[in-house]
Protein backbone atom coordinates (compact mmCIF):
# COMPACT_ATOMS: atom_id res chain seq x y z
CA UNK A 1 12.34 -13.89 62.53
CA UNK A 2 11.79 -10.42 62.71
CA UNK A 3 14.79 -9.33 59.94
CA UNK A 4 13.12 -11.74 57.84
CA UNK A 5 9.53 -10.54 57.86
CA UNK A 6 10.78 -7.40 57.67
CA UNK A 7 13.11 -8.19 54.87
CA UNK A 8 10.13 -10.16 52.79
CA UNK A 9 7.48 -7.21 53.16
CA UNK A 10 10.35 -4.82 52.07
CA UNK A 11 10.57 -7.11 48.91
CA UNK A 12 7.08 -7.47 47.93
CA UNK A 13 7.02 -3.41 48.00
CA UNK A 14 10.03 -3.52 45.77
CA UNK A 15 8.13 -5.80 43.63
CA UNK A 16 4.77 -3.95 43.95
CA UNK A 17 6.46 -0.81 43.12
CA UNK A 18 8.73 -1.48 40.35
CA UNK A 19 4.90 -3.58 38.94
CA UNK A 20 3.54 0.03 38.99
CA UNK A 21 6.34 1.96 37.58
CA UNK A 22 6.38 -0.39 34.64
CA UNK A 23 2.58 -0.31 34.09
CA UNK A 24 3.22 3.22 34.27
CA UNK A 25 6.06 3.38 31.74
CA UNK A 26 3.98 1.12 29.76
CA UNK A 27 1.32 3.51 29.54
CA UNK A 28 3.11 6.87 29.00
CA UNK A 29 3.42 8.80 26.07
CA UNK A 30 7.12 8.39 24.81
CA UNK A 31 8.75 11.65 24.65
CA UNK A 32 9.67 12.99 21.28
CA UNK A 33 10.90 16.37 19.91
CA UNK A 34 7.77 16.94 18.39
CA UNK A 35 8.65 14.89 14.67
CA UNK A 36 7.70 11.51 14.02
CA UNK A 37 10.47 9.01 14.16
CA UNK A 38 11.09 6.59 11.09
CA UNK A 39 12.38 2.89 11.65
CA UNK A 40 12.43 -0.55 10.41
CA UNK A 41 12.22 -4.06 11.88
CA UNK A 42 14.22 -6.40 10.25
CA UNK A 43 12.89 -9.62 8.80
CA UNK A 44 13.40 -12.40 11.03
CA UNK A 45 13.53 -10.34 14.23
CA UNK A 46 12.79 -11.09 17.90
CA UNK A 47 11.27 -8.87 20.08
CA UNK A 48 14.61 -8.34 21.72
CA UNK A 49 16.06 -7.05 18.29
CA UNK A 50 13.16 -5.38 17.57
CA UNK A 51 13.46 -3.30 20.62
CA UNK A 52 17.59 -2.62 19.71
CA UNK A 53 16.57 -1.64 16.11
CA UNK A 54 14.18 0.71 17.51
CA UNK A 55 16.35 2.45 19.90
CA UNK A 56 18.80 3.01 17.08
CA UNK A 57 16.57 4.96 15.10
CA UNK A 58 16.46 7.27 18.00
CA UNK A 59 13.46 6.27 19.84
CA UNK A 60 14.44 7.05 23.25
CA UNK A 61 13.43 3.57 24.76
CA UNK A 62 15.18 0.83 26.51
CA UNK A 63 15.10 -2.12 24.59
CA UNK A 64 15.08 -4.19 27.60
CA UNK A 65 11.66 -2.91 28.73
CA UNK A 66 10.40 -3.08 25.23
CA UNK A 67 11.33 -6.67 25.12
CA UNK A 68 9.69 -7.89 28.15
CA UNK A 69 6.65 -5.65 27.54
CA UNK A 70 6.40 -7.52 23.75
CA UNK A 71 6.65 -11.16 26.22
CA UNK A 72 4.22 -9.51 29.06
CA UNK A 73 1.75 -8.73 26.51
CA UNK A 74 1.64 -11.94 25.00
CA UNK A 75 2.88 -10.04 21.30
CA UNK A 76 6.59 -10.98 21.15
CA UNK A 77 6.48 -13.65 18.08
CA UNK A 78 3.63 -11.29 16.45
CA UNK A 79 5.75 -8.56 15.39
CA UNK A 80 5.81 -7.85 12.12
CA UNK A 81 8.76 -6.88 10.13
CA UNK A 82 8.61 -3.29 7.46
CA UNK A 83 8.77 0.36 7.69
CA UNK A 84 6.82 2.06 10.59
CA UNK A 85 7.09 5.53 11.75
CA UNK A 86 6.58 6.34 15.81
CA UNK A 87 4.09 9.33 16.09
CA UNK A 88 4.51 12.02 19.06
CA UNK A 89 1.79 10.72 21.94
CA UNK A 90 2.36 6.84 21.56
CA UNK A 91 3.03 4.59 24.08
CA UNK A 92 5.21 1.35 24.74
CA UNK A 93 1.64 -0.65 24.39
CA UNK A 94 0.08 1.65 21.25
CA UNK A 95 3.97 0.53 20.12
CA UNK A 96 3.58 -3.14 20.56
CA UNK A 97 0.46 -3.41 19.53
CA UNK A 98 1.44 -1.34 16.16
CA UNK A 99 3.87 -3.81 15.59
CA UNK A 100 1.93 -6.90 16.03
CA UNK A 101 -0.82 -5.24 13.75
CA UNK A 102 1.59 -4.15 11.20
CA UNK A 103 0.67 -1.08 11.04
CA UNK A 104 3.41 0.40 8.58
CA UNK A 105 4.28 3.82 7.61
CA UNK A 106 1.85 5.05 5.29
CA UNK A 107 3.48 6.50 1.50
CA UNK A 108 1.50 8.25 -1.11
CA UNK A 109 1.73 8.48 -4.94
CA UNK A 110 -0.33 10.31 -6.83
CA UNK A 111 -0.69 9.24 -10.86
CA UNK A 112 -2.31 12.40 -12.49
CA UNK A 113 -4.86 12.16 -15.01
CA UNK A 114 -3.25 12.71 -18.96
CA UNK A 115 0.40 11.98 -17.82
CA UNK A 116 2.12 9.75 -20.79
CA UNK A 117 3.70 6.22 -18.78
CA UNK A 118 6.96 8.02 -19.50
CA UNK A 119 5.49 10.53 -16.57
CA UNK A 120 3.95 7.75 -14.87
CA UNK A 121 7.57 6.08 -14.99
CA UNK A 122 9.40 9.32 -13.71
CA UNK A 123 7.29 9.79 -11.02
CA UNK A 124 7.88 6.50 -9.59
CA UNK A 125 11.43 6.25 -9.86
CA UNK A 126 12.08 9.62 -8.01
CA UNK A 127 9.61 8.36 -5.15
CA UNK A 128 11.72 7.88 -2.03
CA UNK A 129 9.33 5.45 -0.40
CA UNK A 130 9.35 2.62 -3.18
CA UNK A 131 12.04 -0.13 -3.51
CA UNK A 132 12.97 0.62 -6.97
CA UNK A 133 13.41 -2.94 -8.42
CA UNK A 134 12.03 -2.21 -11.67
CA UNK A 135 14.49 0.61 -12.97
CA UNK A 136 16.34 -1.55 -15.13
CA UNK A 137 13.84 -2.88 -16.61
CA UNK A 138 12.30 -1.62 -20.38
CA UNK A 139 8.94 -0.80 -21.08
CA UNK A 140 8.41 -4.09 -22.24
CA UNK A 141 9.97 -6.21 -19.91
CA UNK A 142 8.08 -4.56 -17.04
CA UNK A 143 4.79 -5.29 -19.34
CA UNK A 144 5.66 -8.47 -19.72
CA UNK A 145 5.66 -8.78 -15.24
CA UNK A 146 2.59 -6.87 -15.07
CA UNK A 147 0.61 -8.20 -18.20
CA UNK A 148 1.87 -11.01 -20.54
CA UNK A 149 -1.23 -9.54 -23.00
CA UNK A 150 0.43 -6.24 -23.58
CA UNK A 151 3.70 -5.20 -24.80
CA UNK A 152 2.87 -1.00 -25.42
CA UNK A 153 2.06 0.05 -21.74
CA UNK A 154 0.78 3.65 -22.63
CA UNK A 155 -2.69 3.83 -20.93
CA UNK A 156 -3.06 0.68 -18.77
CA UNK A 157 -2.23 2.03 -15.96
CA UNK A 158 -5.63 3.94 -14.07
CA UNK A 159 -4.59 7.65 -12.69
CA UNK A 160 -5.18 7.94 -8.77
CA UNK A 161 -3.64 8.59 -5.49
CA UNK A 162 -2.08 4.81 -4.40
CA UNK A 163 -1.43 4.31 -0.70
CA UNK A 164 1.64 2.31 0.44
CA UNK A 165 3.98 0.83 3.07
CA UNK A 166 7.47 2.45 3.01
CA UNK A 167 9.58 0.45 1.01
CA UNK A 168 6.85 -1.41 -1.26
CA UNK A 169 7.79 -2.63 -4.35
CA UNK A 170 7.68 -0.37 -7.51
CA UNK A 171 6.27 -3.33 -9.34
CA UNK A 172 3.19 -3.42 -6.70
CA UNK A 173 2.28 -0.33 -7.55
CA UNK A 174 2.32 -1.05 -11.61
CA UNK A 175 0.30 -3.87 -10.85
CA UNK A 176 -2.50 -2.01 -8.84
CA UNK A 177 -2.58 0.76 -11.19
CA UNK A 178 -2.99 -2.18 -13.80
CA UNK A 179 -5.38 -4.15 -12.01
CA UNK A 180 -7.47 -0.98 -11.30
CA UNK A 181 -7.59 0.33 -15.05
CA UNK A 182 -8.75 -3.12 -16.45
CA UNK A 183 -11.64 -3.04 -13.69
CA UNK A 184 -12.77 0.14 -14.71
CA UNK A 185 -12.25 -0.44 -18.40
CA UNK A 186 -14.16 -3.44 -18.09
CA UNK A 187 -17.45 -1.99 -16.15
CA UNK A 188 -17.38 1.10 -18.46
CA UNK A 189 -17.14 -1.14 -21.31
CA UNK A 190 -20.18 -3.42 -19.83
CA UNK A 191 -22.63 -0.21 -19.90
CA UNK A 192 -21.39 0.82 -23.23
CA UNK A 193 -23.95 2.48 -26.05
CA UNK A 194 -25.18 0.99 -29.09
CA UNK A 195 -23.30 1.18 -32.26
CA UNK A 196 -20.33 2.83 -31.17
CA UNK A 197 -17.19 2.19 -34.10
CA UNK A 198 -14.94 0.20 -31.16
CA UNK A 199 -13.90 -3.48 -32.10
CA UNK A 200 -12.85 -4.02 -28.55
CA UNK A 201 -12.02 -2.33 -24.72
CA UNK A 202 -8.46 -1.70 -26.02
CA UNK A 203 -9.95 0.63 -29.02
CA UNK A 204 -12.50 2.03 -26.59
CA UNK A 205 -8.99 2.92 -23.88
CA UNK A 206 -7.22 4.48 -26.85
CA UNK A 207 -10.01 6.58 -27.45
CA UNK A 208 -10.68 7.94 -24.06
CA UNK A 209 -7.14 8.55 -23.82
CA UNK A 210 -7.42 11.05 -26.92
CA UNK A 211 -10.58 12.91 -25.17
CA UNK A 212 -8.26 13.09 -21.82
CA UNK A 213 -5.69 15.17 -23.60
CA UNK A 214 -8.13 17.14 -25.59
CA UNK A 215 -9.68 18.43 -22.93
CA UNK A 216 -9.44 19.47 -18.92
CA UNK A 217 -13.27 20.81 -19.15
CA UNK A 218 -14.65 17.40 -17.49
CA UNK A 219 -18.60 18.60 -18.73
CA UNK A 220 -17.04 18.77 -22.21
CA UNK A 221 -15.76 15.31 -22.86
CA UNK A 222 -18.84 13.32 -23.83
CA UNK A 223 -19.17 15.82 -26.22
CA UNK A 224 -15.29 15.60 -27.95
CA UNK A 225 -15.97 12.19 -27.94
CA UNK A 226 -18.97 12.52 -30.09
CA UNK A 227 -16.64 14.57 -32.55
CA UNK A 228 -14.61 11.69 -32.96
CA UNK A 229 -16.94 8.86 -32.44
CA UNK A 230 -18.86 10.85 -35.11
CA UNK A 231 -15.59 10.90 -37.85
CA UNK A 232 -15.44 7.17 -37.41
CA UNK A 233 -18.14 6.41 -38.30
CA UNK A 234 -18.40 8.44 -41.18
CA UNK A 235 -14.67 7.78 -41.89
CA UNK A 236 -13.16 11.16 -41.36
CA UNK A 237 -9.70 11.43 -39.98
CA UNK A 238 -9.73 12.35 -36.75
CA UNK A 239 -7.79 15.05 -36.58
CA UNK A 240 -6.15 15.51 -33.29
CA UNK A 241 -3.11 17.35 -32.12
CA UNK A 242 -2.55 15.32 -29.23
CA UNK A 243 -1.74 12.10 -31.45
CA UNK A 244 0.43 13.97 -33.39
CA UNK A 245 2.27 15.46 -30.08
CA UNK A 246 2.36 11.66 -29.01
CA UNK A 247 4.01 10.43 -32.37
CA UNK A 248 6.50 13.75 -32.12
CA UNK A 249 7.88 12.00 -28.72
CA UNK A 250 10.89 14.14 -27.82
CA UNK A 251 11.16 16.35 -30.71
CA UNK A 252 8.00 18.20 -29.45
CA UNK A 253 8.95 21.59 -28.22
CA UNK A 254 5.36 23.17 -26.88
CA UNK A 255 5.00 23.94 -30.41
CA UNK A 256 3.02 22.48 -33.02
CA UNK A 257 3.71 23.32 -36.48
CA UNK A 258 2.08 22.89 -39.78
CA UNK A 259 5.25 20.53 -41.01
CA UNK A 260 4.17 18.07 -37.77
CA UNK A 261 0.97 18.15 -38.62
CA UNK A 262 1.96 16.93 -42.33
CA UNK A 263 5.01 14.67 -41.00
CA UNK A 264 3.92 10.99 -40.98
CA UNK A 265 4.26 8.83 -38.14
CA UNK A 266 1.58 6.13 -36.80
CA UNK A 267 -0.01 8.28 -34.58
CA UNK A 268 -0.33 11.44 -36.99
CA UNK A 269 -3.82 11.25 -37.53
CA UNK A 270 -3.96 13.84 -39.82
CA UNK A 271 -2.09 11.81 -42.67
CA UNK A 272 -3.69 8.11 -41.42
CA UNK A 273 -7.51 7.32 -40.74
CA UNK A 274 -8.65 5.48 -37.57
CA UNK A 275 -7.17 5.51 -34.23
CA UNK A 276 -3.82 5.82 -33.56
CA UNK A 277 -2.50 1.72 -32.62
CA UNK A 278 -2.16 2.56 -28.77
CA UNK A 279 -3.47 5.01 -26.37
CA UNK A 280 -1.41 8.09 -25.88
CA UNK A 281 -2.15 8.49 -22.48
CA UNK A 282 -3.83 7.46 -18.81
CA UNK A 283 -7.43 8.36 -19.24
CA UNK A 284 -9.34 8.69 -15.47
CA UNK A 285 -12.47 7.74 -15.08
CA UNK A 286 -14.62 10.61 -16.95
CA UNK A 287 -12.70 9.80 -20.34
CA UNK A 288 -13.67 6.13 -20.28
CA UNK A 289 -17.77 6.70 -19.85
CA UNK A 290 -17.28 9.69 -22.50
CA UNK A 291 -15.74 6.84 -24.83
CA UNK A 292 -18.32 4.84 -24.29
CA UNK A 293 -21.16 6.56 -23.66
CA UNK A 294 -20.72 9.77 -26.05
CA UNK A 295 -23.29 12.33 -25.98
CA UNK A 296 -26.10 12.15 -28.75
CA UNK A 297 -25.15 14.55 -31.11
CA UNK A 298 -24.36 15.11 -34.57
CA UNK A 299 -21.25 17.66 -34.24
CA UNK A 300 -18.55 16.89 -36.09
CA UNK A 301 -16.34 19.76 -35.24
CA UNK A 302 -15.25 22.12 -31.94
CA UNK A 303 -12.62 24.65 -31.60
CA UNK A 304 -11.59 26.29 -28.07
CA UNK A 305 -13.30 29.43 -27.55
CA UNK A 306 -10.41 30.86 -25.51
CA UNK A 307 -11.87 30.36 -22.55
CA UNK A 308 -11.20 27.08 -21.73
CA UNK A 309 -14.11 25.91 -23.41
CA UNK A 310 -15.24 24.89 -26.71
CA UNK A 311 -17.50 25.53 -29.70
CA UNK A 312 -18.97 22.83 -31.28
CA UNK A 313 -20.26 22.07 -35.12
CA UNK A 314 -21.95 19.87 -37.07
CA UNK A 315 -20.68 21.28 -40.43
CA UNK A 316 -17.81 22.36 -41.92
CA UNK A 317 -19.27 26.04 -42.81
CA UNK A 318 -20.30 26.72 -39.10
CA UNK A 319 -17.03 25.45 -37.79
CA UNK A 320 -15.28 27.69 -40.11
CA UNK A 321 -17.28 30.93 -39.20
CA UNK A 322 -16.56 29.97 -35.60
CA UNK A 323 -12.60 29.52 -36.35
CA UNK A 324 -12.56 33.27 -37.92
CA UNK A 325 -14.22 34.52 -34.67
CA UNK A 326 -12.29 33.13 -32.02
CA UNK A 327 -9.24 33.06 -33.64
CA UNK A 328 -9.41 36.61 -34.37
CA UNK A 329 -10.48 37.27 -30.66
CA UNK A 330 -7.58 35.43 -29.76
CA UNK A 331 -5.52 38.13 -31.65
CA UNK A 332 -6.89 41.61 -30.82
């Protein structure tokens, strides 16, 4: 009677003690080199596969333990498949419960204001974190996924900084850039001015995308897009490099010369009156209210002062005096 009273007790302690080394495990940080650790969980995985898949990424864990942790905690069938990234200082628990929350490695792109979708384009193919399932696809056909409407996609697409799970879809990100420049196009388009010479948003896009490329001076742009709101209305050519860099395409060199500026193409708007028949880039969020909200003025006319900012005119006389100076500053 004794050998087995003696041999229970010596079981429950076994128990008892192997209860608080796993609560303990549980709870302690798992030991890294210092770097974060990237894996994935496959779709359609148990917790016991799960566990394997992390342990072959190099997460020094027992899968075992992580299984029956996942079925102690109640989380096993809650774990989410994706892309998630173990951070030095988490535990077995903060693990579990990341899966089960679906917590995923975080990516980052970053769509700069002015870039042409051909830039756009480029920067999303060479991401690393994207599934690229829309690299075959032409301009068009990609439109035609994101936006039956549209076939051109230059300037539909709104310039920010577009958080991601590791191995999202490229075409998720095209449609949130979409989704977020047709929002904004929309509410600047709601508070729009009086009289301005737009028949619709689309105009009112291709004009703010004309004031993004003219110029990086954000307290100047209401005021370029007087100049040109201005020659509308009192049907002036517009007169803007950056169309004609936009029609050039790949023949532009940095350069542009006087036989570009008298080479036709539909976005030379030197040769053609109006605006160009798309948008020739992604205007942010400055360039739309300066398109529709110009500043009241009568200028008709700016040139740069050197500086990085610009001289304005209402007449041709002015403008002309302020050419000679600044260009001839620009030379001595």
């Amino acid at each position: 009677m004794a050998l087995i009273t003696r041999t229970i007790a010596l079981g429950v302690l076994a128990a008892c003690a192997g209860g608080a080394g796993f609560a303990w495990w549980a709870q302690a940080p798992i030991t890294l080199d210092g770097e974060p650790i990237p894996f994935t969980i496959s779709k359609g995985s148990g917790a016991h596969a799960a566990g394997q898949q992390i342990a072959d990424a190099g997460v020094p864990m027992q899968p075992l333990l992580f299984n029956f942790l996942a079925r102690a905690t109640g989380k096993s069938a809650r774990l989410k498949a994706g892309s998630y990234e173990l951070k030095p200082g988490t535990t077995p628990l903060r693990l579990i419960d990341q899966l089960a929350r679906g917590e995923y490695a975080q990516e980052s792109l970053t769509i700069i204001e002015g870039w042409t979708f051909r830039q756009m384009r480029q920067a999303i193919a060479a991401h690393k974190g994207l599934k690229h399932d829309t690299v075959g696809l032409s301009d068009t056909d990609l439109m035609r996924q994101v936006d039956a409407d549209y076939r051109h996609p230059e300037g539909l697409f709104f310039p920010d900084t577009y958080l991601f799970a590791k191995g999202s879809s490229e075409l998720a990100i095209y449609k949130q850039a979409h989704t977020a420049m047709m929002q904004h196009l929309k509410a600047a388009w709601d508070k729009r001015v009086a009289d301005l010479p737009y028949a619709t948003p689309y105009e009112a896009l291709t004009m703010a995308s004309i004031v993004e490329k003219e110029t990086g001076q954000k307290s100047e742009r209401s005021m370029i897009a007087a100049v040109f709101v201005n020659r509308l209305k009192q049907g002036m050519m517009l007169q803007t490099d950056p169309t004609v860099i936009y029609g050039m395409g790949e023949r532009f060199d940095g350069n542009i010369r006087k036989k570009d500026l008298e080479t036709d193409t539909p976005y030379n708007t030197y040769m053609r009156m109006g605006l160009p028949p798309t948008p020739i880039a992604l205007p942010g969020l400055q360039s739309l209210a300066a398109a529709l909200a110009p500043a009241r003025s009568n200028v008709l006319y700016f040139v740069s002062r050197g500086n990085g900012t610009s001289h304005f005119s209402d007449n041709l006389p002015e403008h002309n005096r302020a050419v000679n100076l600044y260009q001839r500053a620009a030379k001595q």
